[in-house]
N, C-alpha and C. Protein backbone atom coordinates (compact mmCIF):
# COMPACT_ATOMS: atom_id res chain seq x y z
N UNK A 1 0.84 -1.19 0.00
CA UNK A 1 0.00 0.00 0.00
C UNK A 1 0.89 1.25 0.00
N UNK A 2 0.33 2.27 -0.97
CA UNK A 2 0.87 3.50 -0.85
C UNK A 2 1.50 4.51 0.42
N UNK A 3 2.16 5.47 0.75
CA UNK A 3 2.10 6.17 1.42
C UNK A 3 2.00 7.65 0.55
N UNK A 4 1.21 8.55 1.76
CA UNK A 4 1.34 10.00 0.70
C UNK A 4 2.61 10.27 0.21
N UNK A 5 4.02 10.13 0.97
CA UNK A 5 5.41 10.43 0.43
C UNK A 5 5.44 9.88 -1.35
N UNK A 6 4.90 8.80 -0.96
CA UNK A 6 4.89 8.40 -2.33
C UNK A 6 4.26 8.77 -3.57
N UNK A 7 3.61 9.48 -3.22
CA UNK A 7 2.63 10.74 -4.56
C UNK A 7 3.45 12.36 -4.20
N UNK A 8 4.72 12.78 -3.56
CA UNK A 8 4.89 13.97 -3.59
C UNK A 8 5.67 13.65 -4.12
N UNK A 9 6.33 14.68 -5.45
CA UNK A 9 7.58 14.73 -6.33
C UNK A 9 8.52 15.75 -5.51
N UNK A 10 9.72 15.26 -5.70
CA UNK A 10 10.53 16.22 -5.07
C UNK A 10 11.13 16.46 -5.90
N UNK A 11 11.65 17.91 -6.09
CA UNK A 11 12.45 18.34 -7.49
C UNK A 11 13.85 19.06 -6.57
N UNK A 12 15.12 18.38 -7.21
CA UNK A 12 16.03 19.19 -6.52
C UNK A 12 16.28 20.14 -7.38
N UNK A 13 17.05 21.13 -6.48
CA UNK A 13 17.35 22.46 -6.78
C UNK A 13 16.36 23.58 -7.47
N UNK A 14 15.63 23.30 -7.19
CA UNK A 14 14.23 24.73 -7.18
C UNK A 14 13.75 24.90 -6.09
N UNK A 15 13.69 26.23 -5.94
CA UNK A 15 14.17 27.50 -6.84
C UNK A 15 14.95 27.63 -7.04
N UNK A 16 16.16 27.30 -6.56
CA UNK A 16 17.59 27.36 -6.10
C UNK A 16 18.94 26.29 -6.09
N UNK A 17 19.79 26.22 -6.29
CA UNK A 17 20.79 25.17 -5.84
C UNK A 17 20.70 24.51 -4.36
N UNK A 18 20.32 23.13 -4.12
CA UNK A 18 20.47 23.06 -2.63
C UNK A 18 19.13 22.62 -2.09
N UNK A 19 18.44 23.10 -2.60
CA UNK A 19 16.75 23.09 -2.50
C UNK A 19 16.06 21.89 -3.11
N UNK A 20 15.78 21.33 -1.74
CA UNK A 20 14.20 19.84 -2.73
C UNK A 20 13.16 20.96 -2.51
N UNK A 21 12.61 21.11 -3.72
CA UNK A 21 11.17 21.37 -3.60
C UNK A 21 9.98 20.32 -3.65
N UNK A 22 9.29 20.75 -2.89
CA UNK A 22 8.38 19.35 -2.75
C UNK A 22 6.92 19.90 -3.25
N UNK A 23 6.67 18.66 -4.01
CA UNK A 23 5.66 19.65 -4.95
C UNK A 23 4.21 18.74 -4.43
N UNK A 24 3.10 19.19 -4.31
CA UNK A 24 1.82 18.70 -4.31
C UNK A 24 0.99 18.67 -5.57
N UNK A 25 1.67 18.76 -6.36
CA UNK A 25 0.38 19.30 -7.46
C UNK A 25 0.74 17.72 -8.29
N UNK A 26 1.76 17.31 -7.68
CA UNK A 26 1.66 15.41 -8.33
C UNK A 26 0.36 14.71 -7.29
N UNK A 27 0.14 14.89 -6.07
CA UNK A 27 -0.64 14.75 -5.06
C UNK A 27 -1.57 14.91 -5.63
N UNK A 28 -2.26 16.08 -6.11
CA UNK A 28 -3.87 16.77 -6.55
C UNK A 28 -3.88 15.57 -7.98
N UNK A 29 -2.88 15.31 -9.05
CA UNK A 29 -3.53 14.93 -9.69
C UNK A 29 -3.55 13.30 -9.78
N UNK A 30 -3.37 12.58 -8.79
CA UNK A 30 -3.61 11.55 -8.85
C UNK A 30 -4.76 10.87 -7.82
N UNK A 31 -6.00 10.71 -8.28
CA UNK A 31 -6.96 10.19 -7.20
C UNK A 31 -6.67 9.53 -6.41
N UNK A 32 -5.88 8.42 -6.34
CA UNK A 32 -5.75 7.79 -5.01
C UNK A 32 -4.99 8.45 -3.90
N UNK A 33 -3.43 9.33 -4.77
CA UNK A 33 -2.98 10.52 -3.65
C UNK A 33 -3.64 10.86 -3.09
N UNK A 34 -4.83 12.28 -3.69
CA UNK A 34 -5.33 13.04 -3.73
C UNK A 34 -6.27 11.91 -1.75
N UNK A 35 -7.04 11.28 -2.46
CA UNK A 35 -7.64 10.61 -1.77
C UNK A 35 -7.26 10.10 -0.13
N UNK A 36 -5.70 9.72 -0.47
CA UNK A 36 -4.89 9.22 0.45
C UNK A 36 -4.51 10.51 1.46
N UNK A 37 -4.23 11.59 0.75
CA UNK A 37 -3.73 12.86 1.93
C UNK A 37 -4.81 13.03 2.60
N UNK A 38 -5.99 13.62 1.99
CA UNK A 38 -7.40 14.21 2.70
C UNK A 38 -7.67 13.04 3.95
N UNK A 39 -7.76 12.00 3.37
CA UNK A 39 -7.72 10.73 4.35
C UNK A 39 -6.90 10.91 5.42
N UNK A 40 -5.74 11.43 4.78
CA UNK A 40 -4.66 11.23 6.67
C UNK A 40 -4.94 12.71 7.39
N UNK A 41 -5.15 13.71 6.73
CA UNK A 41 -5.18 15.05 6.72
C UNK A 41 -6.64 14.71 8.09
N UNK A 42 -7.75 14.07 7.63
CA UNK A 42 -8.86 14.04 8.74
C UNK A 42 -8.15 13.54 9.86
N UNK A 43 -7.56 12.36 9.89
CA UNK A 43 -7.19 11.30 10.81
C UNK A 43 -6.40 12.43 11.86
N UNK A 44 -5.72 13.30 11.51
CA UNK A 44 -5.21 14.18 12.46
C UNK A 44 -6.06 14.74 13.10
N UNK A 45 -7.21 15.07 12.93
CA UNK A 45 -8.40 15.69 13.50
C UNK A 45 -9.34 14.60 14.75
N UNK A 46 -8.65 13.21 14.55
CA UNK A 46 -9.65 12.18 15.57
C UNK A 46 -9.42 13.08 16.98
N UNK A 47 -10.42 12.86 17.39
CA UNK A 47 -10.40 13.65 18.82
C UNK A 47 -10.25 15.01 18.86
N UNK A 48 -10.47 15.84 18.28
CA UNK A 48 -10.74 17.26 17.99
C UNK A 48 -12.05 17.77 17.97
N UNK A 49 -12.26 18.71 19.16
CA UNK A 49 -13.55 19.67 19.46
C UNK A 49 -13.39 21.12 18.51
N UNK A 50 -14.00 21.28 17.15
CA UNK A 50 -13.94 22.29 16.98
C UNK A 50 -14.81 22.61 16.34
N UNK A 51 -14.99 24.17 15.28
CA UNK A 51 -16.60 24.44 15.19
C UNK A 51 -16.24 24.66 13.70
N UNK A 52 -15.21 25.29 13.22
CA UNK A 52 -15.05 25.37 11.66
C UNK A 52 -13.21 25.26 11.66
N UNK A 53 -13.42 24.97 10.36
CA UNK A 53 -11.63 24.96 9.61
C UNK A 53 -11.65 25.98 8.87
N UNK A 54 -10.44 26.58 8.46
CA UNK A 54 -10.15 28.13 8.10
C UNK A 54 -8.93 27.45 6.96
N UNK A 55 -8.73 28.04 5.94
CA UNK A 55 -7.79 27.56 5.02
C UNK A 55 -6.83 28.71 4.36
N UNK A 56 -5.69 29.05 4.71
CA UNK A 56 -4.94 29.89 3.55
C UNK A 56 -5.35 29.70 2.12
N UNK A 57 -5.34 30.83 1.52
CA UNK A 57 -5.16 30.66 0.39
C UNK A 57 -3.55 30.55 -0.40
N UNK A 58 -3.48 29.13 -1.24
CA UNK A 58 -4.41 29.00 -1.80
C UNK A 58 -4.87 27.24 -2.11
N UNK A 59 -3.62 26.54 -1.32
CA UNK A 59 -3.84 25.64 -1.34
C UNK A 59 -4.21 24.63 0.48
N UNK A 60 -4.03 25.50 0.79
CA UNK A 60 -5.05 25.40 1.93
C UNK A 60 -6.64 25.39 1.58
N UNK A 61 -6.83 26.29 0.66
CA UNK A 61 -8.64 25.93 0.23
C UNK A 61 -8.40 24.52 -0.32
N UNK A 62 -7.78 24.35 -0.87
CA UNK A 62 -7.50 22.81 -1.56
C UNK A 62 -7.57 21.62 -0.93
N UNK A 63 -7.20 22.17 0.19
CA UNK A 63 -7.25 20.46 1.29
C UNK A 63 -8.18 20.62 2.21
N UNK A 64 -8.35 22.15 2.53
CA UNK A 64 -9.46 22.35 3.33
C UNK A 64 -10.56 21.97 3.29
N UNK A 65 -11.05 22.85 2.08
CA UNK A 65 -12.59 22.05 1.42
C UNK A 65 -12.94 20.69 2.07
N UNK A 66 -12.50 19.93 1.16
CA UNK A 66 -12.43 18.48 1.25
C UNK A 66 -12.96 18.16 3.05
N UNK A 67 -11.86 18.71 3.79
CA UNK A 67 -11.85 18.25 5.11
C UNK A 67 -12.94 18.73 5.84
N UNK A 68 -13.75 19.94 5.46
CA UNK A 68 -14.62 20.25 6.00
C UNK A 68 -15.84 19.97 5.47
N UNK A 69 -15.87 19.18 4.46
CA UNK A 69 -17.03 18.44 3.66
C UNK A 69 -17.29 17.40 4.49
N UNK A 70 -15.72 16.62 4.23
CA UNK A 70 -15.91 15.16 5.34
C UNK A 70 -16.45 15.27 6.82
N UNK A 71 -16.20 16.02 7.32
CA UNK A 71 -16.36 16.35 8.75
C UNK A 71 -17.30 17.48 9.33
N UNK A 72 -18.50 17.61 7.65
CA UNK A 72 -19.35 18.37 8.44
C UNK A 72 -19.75 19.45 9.08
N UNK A 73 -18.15 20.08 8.39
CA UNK A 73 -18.00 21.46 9.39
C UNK A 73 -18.27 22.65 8.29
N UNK A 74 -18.20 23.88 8.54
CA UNK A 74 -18.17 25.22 7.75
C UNK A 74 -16.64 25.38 7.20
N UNK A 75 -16.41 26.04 6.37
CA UNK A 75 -14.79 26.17 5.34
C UNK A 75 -15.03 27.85 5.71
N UNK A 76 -13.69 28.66 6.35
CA UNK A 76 -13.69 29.99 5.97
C UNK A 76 -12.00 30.23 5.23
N UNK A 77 -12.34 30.85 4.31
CA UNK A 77 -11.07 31.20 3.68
C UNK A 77 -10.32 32.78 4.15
N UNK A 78 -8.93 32.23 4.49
CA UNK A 78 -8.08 33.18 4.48
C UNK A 78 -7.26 33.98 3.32
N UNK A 79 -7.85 35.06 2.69
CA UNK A 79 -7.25 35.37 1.55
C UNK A 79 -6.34 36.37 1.66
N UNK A 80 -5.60 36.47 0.77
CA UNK A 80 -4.56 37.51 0.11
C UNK A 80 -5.55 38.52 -0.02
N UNK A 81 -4.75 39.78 0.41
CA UNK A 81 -4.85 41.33 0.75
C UNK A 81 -5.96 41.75 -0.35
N UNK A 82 -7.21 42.35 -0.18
CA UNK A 82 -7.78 42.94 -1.51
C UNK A 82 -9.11 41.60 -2.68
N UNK A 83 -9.16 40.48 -1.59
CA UNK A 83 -9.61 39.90 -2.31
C UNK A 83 -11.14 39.13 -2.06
N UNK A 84 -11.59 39.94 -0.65
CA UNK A 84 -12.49 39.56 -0.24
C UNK A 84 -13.75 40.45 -0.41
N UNK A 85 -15.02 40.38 -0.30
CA UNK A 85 -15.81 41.25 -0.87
C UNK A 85 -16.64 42.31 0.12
N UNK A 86 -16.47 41.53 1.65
CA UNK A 86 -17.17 42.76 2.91
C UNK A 86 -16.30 42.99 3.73
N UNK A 87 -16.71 43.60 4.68
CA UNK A 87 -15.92 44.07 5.78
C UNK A 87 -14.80 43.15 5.98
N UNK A 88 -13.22 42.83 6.15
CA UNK A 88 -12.49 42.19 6.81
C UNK A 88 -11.37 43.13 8.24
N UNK A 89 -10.72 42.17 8.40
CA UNK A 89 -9.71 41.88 9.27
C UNK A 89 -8.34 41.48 8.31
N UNK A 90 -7.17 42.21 8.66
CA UNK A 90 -5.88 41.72 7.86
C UNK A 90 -4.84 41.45 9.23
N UNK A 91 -3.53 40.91 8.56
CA UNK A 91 -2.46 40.96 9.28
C UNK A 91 -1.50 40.16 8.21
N UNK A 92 -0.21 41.29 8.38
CA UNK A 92 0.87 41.36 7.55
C UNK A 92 1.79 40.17 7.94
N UNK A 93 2.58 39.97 7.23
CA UNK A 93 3.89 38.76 7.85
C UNK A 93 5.44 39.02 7.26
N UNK A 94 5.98 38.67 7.05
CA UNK A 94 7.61 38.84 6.58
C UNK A 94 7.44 37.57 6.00
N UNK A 95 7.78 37.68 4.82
CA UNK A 95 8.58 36.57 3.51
C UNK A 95 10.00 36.61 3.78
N UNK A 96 10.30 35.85 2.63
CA UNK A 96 12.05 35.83 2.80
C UNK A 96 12.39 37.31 1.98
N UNK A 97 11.74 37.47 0.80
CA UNK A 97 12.21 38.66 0.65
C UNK A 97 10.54 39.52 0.40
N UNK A 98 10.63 40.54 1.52
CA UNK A 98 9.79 41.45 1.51
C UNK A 98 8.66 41.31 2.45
N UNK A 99 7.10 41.36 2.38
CA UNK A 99 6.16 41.48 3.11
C UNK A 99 4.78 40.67 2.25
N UNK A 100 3.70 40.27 3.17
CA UNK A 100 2.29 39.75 2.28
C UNK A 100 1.57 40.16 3.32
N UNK A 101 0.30 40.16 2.91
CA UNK A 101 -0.72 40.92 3.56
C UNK A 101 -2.00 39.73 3.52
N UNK A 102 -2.36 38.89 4.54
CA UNK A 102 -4.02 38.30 4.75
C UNK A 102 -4.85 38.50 5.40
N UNK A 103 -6.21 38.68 4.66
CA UNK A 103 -7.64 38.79 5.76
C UNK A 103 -8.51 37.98 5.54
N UNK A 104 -8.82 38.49 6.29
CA UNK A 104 -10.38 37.39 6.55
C UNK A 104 -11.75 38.24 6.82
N UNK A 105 -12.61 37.59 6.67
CA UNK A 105 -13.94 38.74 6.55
C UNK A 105 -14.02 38.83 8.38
N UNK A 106 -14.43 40.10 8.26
CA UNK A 106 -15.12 40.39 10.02
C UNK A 106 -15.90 39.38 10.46
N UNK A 107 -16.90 38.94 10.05
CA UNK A 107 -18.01 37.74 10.47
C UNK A 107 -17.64 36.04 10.12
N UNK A 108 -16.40 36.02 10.06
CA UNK A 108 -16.16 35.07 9.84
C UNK A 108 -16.23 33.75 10.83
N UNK A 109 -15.28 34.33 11.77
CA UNK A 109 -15.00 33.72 12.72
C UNK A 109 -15.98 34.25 14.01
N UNK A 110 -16.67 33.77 14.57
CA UNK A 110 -17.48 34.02 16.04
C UNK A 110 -16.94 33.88 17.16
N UNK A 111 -16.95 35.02 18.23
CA UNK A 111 -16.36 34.61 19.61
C UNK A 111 -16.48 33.38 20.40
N UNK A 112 -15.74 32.95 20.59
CA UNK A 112 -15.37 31.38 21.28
C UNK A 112 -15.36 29.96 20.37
N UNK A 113 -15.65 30.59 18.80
CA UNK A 113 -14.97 29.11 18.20
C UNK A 113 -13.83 28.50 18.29
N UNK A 114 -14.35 27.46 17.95
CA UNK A 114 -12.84 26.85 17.93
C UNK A 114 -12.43 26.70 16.34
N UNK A 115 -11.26 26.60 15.97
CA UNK A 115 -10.23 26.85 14.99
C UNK A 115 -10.01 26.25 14.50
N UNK A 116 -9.45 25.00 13.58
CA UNK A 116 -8.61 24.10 13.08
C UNK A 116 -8.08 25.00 11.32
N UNK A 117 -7.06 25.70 11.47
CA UNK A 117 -5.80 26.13 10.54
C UNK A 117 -5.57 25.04 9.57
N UNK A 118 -5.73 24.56 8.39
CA UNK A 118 -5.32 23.87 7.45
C UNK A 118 -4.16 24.79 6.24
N UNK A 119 -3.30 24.31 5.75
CA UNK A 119 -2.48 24.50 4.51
C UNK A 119 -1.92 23.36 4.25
N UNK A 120 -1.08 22.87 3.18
CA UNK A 120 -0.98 21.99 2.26
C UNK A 120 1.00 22.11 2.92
N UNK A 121 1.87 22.71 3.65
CA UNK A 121 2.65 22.93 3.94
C UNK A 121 3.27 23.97 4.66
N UNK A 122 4.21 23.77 5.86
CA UNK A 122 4.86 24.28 6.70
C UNK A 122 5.94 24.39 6.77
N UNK A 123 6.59 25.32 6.38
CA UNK A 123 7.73 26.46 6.22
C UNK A 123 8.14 27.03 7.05
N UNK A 124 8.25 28.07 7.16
CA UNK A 124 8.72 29.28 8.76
C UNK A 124 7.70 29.59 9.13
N UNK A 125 6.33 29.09 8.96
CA UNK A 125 5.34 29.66 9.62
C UNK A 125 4.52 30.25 10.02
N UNK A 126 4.87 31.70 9.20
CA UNK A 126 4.68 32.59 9.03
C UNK A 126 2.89 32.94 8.66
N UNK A 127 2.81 32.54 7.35
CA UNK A 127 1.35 32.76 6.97
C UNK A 127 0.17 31.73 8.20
N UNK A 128 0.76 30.91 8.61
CA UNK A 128 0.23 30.23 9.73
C UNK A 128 -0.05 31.14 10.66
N UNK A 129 0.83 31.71 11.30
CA UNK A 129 1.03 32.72 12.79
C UNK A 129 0.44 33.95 11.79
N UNK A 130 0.48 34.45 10.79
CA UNK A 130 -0.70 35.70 10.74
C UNK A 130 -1.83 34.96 10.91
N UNK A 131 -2.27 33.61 10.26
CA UNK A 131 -3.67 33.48 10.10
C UNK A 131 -4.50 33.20 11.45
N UNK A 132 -3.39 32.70 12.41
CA UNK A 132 -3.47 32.39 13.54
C UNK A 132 -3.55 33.64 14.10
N UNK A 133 -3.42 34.95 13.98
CA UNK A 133 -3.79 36.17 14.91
C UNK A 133 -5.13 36.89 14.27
N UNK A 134 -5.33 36.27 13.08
CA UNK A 134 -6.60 36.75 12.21
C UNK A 134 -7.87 36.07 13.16
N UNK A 135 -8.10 34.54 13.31
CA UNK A 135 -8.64 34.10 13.93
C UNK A 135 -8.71 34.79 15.63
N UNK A 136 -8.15 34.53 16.49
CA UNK A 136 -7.66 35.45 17.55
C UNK A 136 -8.76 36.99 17.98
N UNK A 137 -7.71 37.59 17.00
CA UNK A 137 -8.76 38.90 16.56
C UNK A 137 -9.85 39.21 16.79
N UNK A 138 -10.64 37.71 16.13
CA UNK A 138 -12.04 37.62 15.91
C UNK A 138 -12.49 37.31 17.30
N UNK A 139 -11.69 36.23 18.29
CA UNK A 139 -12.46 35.79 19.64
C UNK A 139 -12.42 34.68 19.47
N UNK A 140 -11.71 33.93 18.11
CA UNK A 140 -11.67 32.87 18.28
C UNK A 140 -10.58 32.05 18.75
N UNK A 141 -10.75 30.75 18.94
CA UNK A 141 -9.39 29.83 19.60
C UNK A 141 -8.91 29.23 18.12
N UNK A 142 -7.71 29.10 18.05
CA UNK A 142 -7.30 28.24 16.72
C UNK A 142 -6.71 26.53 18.18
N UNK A 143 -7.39 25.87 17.69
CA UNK A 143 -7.45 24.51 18.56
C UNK A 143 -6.44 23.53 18.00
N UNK A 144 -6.03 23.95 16.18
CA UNK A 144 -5.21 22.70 16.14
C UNK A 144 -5.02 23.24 14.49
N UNK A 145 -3.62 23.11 14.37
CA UNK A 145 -3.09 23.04 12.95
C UNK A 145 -2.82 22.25 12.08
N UNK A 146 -3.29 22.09 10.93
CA UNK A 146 -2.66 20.35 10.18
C UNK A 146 -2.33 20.93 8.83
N UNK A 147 -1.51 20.53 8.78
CA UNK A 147 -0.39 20.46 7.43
C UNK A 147 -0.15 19.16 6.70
N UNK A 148 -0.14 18.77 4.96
CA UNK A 148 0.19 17.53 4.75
C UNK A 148 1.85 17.38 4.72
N UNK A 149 2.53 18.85 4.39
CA UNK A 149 4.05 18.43 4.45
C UNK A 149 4.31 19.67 5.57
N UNK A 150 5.70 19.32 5.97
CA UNK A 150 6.52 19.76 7.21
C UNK A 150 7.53 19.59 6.45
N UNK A 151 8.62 21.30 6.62
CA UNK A 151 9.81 21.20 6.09
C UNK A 151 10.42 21.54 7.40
N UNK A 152 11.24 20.62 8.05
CA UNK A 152 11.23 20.68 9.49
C UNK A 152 12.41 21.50 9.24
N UNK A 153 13.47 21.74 8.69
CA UNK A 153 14.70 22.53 8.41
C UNK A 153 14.19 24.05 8.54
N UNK A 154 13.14 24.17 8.41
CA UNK A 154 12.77 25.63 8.23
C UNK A 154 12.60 25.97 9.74
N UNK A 155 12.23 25.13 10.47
CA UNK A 155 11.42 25.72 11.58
C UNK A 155 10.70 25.91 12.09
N UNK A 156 9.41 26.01 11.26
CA UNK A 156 8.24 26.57 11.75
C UNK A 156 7.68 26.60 12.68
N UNK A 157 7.87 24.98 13.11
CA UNK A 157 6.82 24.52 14.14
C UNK A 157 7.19 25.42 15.77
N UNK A 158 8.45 26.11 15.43
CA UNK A 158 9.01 26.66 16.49
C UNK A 158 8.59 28.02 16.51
N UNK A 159 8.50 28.71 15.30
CA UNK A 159 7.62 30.10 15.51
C UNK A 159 6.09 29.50 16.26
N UNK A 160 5.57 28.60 15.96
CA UNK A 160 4.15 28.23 15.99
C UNK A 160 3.86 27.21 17.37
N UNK A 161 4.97 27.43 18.25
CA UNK A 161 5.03 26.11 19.36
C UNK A 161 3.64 26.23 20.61
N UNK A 162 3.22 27.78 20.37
CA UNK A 162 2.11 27.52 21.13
C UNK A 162 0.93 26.77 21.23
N UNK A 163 0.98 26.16 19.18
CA UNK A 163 -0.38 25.84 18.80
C UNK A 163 -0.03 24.15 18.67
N UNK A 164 -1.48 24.00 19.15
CA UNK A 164 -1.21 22.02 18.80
C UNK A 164 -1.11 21.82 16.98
N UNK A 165 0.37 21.89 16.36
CA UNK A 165 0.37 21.36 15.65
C UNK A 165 0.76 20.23 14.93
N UNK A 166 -0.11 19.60 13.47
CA UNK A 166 0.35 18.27 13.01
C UNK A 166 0.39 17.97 11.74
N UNK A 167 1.30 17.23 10.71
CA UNK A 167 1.57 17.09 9.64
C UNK A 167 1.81 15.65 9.27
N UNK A 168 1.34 15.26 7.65
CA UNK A 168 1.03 13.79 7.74
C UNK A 168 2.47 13.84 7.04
N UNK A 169 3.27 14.00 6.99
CA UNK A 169 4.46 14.19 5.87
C UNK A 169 5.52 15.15 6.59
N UNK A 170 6.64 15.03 6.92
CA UNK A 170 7.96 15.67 7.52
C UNK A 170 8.91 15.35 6.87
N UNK A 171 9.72 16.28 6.20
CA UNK A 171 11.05 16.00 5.76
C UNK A 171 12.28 16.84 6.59
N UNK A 172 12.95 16.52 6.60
CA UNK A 172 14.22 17.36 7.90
C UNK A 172 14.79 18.21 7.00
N UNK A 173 15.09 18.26 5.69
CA UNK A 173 15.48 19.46 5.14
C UNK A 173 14.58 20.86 4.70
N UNK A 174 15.14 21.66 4.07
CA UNK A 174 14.34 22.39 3.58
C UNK A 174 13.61 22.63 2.23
């Protein structure tokens, strides 16, 4: 039997010399991948009290969806600066080179939900810990983070150590 590792392509040296990039978009197009992540992606959720999942854009809507179909719950999307249509909430972050900007609508999130943060991968963390103060903001709890890859070389989980987070996929480099 498969494992998800086994539907992610890793491409060395992109962007860069030195660099596996690890790509999902071999993941999305093969149904049983596809099938197999969302599958482990819930399983991180057994035993989890929460009221909706929240997804970066843009492949966080990608795994999100799915997970909040299976499980019954509401999907709110976290978008890039300028792209939402009522009232929001933003918060900026640091890239490697320069700045990004995400919000979320004002009514999104309700005082005392609970949270579950989805994206498709974990890096420095960053767009995580804004989306994680977007939620916040609102009154809500972010209860639990799930990621299908972890680039543990980066760090992240260490900007993010307050939050229960989990990933079906870890690689130790970057």
């Amino acid at each position: 039997m498969k494992k998800v590792e086994d539907y992610i392509r890793s491409i060395p040296d992109f962007p860069e010399p030195g660099i596996i990039f690890r790509d999902v978009t071999s993941v999305l197009q093969d149904a049983e991948g596809l099938k197999l992540s969302i599958d482990e992606m819930v399983k991180l959720l057994d035993g989890v009290d929460f009221d909706v999942i929240a997804g970066a854009e843009s492949r966080g809507f990608i795994f999100g969806m799915p997970i909040a179909y299976a499980l019954g719950k509401p999907f709110v999307p976290v978008r890039k600066a300028g792209k939402l249509p009522c009232e929001t909430v933003s918060q900026s972050y640091d890239l490697e080179y320069g700045q990004a900007t995400i919000e979320i609508h004002k009514d999104a999130i309700k005082p005392g939900q609970k949270v579950v943060l989805v994206d498709d991968l974990i890096a420095t963390g960053g767009t995580m810990e804004a989306a994680a103060k977007l939620v916040e903001q609102l009154g809500g709890e972010v209860v639990k983070m799930i990621f299908l890859i972890e680039l543990a070389g980066l760090e992240g989980r260490k900007k993010l150590a307050k939050y229960d987070l989990a990933s079906v996929v870890s690689y130790d480099g970057k």
